[in-house]
C-alpha atoms as a PDB file:
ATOM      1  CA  UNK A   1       0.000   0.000   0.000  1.00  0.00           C
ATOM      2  CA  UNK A   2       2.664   2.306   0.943  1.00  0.00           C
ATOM      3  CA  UNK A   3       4.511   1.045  -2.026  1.00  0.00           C
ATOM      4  CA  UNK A   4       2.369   2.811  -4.489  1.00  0.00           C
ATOM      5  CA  UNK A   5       3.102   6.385  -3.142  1.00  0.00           C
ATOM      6  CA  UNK A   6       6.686   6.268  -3.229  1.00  0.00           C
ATOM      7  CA  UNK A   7       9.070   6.403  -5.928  1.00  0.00           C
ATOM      8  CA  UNK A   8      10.957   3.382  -7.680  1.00  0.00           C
ATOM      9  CA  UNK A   9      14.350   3.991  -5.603  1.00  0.00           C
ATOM     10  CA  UNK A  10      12.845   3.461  -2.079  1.00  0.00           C
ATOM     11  CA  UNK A  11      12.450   0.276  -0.924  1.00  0.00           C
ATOM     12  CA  UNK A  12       9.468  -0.554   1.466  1.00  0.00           C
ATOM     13  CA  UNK A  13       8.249  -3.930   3.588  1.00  0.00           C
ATOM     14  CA  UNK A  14       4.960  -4.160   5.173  1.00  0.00           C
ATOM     15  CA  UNK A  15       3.640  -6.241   7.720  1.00  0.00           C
ATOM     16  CA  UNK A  16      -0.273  -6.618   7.742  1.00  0.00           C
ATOM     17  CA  UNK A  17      -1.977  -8.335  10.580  1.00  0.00           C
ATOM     18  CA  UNK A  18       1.815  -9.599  12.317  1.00  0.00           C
ATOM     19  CA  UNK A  19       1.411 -12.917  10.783  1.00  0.00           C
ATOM     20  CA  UNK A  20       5.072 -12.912   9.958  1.00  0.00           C
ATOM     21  CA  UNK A  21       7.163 -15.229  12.069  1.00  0.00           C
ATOM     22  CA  UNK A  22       8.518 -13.498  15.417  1.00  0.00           C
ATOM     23  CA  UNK A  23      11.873 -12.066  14.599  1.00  0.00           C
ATOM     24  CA  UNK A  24      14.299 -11.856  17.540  1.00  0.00           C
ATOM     25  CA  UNK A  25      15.838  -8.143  18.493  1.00  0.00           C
ATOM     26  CA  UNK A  26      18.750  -7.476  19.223  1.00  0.00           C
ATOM     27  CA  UNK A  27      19.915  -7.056  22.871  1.00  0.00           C
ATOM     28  CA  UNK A  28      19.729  -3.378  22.835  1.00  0.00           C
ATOM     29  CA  UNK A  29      16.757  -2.839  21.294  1.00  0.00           C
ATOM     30  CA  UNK A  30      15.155  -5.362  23.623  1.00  0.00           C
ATOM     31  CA  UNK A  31      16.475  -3.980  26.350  1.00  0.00           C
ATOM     32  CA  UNK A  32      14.186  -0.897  25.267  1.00  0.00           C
ATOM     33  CA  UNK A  33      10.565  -2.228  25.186  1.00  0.00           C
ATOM     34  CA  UNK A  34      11.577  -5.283  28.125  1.00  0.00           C
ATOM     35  CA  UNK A  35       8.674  -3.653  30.111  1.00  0.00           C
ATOM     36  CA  UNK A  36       6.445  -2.403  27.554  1.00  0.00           C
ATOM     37  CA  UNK A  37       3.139  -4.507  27.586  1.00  0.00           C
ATOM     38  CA  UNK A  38       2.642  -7.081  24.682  1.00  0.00           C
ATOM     39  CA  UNK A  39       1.179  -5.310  22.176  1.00  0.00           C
ATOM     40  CA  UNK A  40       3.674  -2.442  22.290  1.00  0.00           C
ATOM     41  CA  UNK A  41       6.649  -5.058  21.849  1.00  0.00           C
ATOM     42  CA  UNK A  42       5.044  -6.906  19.576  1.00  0.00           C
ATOM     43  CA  UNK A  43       4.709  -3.702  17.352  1.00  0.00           C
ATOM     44  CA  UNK A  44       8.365  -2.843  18.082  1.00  0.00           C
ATOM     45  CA  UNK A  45       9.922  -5.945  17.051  1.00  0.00           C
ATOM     46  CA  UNK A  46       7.936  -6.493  13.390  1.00  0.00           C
ATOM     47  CA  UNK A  47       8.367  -2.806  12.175  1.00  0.00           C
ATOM     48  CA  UNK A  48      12.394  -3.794  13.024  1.00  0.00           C
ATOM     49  CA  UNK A  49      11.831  -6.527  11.132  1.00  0.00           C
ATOM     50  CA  UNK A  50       9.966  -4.757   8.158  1.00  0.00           C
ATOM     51  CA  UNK A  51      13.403  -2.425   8.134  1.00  0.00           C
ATOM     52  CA  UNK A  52      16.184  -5.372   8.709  1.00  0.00           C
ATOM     53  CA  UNK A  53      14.182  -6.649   5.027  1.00  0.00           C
ATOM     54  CA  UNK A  54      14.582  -3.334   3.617  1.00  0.00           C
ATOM     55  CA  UNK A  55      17.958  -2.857   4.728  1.00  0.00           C
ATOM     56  CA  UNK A  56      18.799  -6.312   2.720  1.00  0.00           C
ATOM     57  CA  UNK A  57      17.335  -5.982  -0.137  1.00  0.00           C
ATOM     58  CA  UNK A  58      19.153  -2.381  -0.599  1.00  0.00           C
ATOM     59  CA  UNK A  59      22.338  -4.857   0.037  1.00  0.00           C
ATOM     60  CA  UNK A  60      23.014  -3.255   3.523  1.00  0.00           C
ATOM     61  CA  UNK A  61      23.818  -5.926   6.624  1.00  0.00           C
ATOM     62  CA  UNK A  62      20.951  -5.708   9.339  1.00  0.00           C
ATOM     63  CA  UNK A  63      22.274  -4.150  12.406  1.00  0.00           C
ATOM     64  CA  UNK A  64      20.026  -2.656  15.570  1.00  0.00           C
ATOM     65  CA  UNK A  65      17.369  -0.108  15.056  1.00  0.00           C
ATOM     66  CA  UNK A  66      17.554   2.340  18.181  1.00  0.00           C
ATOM     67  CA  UNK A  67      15.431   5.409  18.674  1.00  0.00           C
ATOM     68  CA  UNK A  68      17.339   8.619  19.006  1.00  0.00           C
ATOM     69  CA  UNK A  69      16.121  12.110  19.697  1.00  0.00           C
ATOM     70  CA  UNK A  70      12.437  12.737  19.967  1.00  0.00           C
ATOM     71  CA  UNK A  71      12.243   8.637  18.666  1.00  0.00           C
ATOM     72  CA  UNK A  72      13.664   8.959  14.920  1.00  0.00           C
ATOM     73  CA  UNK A  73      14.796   5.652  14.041  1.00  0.00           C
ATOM     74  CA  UNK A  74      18.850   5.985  13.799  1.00  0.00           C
ATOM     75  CA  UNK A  75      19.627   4.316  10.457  1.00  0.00           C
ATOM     76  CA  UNK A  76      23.079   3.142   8.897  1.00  0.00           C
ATOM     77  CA  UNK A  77      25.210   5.829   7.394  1.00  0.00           C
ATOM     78  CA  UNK A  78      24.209   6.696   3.732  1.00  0.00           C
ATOM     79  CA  UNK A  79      20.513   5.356   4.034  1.00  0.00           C
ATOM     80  CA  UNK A  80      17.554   7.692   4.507  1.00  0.00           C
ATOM     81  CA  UNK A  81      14.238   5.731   5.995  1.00  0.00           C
ATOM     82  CA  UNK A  82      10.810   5.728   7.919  1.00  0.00           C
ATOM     83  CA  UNK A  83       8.507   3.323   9.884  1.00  0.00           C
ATOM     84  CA  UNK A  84       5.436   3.384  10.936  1.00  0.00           C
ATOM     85  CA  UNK A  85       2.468   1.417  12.607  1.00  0.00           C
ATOM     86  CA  UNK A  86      -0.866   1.211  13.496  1.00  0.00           C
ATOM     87  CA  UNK A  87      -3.458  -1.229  14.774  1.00  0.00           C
ATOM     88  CA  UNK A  88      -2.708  -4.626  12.632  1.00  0.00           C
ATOM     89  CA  UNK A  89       0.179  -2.821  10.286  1.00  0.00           C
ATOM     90  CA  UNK A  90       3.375  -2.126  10.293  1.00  0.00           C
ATOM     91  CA  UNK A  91       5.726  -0.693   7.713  1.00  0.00           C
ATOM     92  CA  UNK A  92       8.942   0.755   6.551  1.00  0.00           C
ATOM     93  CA  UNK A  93      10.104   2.176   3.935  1.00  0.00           C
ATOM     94  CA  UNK A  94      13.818   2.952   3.483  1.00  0.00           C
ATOM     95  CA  UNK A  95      16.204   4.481   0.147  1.00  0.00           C
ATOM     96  CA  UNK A  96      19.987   5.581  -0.131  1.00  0.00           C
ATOM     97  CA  UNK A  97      20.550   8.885   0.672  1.00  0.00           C
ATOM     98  CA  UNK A  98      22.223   9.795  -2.342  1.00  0.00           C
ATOM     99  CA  UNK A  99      18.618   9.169  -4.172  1.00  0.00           C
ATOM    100  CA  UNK A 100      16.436  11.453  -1.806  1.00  0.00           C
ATOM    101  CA  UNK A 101      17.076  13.398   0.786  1.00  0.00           C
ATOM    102  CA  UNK A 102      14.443  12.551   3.234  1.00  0.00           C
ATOM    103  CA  UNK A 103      10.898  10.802   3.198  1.00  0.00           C
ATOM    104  CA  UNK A 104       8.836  10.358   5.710  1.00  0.00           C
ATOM    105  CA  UNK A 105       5.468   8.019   5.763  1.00  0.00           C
ATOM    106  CA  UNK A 106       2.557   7.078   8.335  1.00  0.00           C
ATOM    107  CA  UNK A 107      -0.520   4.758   8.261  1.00  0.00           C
ATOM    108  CA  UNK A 108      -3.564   4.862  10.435  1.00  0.00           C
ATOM    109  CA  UNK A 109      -6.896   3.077  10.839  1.00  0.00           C
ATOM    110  CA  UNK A 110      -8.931   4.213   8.730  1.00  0.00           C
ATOM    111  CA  UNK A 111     -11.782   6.002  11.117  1.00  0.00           C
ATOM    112  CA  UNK A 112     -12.795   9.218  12.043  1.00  0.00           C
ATOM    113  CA  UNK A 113     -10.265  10.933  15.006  1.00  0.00           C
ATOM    114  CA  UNK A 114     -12.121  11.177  18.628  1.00  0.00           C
ATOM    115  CA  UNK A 115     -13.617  14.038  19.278  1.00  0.00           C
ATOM    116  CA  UNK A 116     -11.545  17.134  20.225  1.00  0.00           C
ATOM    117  CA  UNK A 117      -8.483  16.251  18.684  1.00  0.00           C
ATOM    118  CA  UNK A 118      -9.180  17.508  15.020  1.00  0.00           C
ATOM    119  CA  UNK A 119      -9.309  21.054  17.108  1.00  0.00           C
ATOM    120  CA  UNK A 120      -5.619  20.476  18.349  1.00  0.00           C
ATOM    121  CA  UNK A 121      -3.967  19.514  15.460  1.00  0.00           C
ATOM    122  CA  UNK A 122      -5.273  21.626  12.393  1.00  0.00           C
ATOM    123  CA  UNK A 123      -5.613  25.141  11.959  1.00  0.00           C
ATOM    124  CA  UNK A 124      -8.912  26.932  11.303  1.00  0.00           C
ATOM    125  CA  UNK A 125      -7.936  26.806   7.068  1.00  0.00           C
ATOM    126  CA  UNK A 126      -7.178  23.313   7.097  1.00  0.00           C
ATOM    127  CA  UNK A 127     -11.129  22.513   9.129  1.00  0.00           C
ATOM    128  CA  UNK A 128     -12.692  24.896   6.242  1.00  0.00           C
ATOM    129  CA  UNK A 129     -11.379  22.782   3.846  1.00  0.00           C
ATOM    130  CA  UNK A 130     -11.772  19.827   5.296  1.00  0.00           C
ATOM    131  CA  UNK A 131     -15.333  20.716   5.568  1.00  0.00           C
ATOM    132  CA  UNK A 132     -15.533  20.687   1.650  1.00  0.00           C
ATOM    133  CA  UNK A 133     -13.761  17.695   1.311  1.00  0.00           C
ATOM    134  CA  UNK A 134     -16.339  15.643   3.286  1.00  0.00           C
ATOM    135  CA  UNK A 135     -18.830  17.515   1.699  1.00  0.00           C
ATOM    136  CA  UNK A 136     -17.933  16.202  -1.777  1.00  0.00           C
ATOM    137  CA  UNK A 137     -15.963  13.392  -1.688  1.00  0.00           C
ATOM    138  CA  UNK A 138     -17.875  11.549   1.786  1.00  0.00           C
ATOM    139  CA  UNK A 139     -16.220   8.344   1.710  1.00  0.00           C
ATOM    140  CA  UNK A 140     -12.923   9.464   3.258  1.00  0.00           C
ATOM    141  CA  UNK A 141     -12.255   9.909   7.056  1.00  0.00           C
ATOM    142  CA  UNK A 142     -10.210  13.527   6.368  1.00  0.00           C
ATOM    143  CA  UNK A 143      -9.821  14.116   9.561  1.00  0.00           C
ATOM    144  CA  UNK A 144      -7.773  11.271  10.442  1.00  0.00           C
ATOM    145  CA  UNK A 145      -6.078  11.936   6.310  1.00  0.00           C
ATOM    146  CA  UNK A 146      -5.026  14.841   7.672  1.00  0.00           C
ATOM    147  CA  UNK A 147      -2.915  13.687  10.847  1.00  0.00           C
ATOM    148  CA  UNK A 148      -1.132  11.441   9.176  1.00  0.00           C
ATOM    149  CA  UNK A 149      -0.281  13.553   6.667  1.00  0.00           C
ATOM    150  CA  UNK A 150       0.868  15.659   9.246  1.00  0.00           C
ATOM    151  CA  UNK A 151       2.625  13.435  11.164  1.00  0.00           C
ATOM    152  CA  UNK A 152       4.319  11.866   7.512  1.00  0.00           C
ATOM    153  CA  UNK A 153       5.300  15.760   7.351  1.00  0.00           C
ATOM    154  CA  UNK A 154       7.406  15.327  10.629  1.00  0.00           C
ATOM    155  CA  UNK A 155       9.245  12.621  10.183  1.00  0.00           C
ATOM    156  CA  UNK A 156      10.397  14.029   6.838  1.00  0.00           C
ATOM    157  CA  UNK A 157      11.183  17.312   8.377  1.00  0.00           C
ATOM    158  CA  UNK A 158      13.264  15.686  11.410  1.00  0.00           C
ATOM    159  CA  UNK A 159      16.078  14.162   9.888  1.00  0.00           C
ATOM    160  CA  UNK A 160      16.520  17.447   7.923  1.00  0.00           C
ATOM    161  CA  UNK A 161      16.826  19.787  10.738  1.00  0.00           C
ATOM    162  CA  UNK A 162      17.060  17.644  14.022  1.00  0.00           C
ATOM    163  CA  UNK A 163      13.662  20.277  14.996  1.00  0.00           C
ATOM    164  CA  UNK A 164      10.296  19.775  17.047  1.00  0.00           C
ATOM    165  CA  UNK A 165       8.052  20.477  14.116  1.00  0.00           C
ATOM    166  CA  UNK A 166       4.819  21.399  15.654  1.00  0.00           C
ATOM    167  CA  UNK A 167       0.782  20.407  14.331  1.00  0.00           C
ATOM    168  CA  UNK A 168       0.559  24.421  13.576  1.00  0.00           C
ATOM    169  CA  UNK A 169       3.450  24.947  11.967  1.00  0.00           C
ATOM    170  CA  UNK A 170       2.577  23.403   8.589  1.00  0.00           C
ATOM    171  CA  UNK A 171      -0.439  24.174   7.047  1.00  0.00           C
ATOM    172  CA  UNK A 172      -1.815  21.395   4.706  1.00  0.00           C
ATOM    173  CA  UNK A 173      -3.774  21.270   1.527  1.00  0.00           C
ATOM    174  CA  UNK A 174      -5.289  17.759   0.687  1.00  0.00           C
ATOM    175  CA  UNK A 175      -6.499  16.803  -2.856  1.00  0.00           C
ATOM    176  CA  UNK A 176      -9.039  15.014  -3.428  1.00  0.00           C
ATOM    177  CA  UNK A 177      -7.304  12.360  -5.849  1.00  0.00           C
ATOM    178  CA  UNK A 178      -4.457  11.491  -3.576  1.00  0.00           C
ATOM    179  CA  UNK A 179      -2.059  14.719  -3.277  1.00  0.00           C
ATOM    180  CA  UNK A 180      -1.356  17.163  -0.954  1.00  0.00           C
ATOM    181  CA  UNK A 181       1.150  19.811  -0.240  1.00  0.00           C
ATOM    182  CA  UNK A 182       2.227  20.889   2.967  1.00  0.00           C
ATOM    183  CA  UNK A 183       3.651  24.499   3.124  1.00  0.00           C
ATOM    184  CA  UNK A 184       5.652  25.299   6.102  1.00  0.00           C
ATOM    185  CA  UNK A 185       4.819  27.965   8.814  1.00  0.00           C
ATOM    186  CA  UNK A 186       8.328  28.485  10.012  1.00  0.00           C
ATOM    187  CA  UNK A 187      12.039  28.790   8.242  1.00  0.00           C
ATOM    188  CA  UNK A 188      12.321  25.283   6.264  1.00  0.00           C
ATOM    189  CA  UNK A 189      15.046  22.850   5.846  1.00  0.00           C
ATOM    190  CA  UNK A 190      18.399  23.685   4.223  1.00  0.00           C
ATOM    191  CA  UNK A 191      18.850  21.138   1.386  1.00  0.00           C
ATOM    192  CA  UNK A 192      21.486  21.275  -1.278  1.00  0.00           C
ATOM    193  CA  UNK A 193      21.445  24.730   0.202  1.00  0.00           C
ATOM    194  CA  UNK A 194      18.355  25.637  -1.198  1.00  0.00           C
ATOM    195  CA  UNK A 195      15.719  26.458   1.881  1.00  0.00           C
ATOM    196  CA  UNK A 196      12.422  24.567   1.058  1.00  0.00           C
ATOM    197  CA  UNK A 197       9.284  26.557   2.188  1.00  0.00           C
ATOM    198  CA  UNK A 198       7.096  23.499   1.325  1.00  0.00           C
ATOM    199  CA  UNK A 199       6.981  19.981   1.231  1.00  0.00           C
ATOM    200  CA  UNK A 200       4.995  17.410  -1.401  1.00  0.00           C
ATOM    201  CA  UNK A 201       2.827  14.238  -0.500  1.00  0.00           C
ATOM    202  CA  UNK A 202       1.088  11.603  -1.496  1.00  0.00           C
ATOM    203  CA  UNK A 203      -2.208   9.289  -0.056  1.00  0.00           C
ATOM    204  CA  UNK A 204      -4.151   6.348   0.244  1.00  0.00           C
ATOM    205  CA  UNK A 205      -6.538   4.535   1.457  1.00  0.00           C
ATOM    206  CA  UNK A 206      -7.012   0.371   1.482  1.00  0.00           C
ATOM    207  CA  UNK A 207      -7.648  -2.555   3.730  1.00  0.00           C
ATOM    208  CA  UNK A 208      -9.245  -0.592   6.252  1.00  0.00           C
ATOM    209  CA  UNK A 209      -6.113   1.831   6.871  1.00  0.00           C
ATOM    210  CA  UNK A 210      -5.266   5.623   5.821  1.00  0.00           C
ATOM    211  CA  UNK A 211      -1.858   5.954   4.330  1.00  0.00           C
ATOM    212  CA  UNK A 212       0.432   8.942   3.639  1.00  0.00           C
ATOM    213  CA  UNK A 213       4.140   9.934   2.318  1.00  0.00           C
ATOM    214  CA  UNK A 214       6.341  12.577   2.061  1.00  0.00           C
ATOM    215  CA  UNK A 215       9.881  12.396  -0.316  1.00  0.00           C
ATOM    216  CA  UNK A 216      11.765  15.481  -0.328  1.00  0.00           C
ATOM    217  CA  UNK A 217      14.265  15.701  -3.406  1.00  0.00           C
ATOM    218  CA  UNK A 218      17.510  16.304  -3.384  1.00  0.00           C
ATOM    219  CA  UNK A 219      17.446  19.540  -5.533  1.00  0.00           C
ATOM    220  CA  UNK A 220      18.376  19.495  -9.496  1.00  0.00           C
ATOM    221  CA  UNK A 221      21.415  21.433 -10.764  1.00  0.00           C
ATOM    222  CA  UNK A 222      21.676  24.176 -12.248  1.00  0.00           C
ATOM    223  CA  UNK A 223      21.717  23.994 -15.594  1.00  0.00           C
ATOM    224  CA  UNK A 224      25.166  24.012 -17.046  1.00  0.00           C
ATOM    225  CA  UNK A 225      26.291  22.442 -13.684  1.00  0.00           C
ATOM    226  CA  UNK A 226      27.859  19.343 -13.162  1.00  0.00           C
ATOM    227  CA  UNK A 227      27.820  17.726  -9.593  1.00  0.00           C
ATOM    228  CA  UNK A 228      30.750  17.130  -7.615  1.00  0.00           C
END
């Protein structure tokens, strides 16, 4: 599923109902979740998984997956990744990071958020549109569209600026055919020392979940210019 929104260099694994056999962790990363109830280590260990498959079939050796600041997965030098998981799912999706510069992705159950929390995550442009979405196209839970996309937003912007990117601070635009564009309320990301003021995603929706992804480029050359 999350497959389809990414381009052909990034490699993803997906893990739908954690029917895959149980794959150990490593020490350390045990060591992590050793008093985390079931569920949580259950998640923990197959979204490794998911990764440790990615990471071979991009030819790298599988080595522990620790969280570092604020969570982001720390991967292997010269290899730019996400995970994510939800309720039956798990997923990662992981690309050198000489072919894009960041991504970031994010899947949730496909159901409207509880009350009270669209109002502390969107600002009052994204609800008006919102409200038009649902008005025309009814048979997508925006709401809950629009935190992921918000949350795929973050983990792009993270790795890119090692910053606490808050709900407010990007403002979100969803099309209705599986776009949207996130343009940023604060000074963006350096990259290739151009400073991005926006970022570009993509969306889904299948098996019962909500899917979204974020890939931010590693800018083209001028023209006439040759990279280093």
């Amino acid at each position: 599923m999350i497959e389809e929104l990414l381009p052909e260099t990034v490699v993803t694994v997906e893990a739908y109902g954690y029917d895959e056999p149980d794959t150990p962790l490593y020490p350390e990363e045990a060591a992590l979740v050793a008093r985390a109830v079931p569920k949580r280590q259950r998640e923990f260990a197959v979204v490794r998984s998911c990764a440790r498959r990615a990471m071979e079939k991009l030819g790298v050796p599988p080595r522990p997956i620790l969280p570092g600041e604020r969570g982001a997965p720390g991967w292997p030098a010269g290899l730019a990744g996400s995970m994510t998981h939800c309720d039956g799912f798990c997923a990662a999706a992981l690309v050198r990071a000489g072919d894009v510069a960041s991504l970031g992705i994010d899947a949730e159950v496909h159901a409207p958020l509880p009350d009270g929390v669209l109002e502390s995550v969107a600002l009052p442009g994204e609800v008006e549109r919102l409200r038009r979405l649902v008005a025309e196209h009814p048979g997508v839970c925006w709401d809950r569209l629009l935190f992921s996309a918000k949350e795929a937003v973050y983990k792009a912007w993270f790795p890119l600026t090692g910053k606490w990117l808050d709900f407010m601070e990007a403002d979100i635009e969803i099309g209705p055919h599986g776009g949207f564009q996130a343009r940023l309320l604060v000074p963006g990301p350096l990259v290739g020392g151009h400073r991005l003021d926006r970022f570009e995603g993509r969306w889904t929706t299948a098996r019962g979940l909500v899917a979204t992804a974020v890939v931010v480029p590693h800018p083209e050359p001028a023209a006439g210019v040759t990279p280093s």
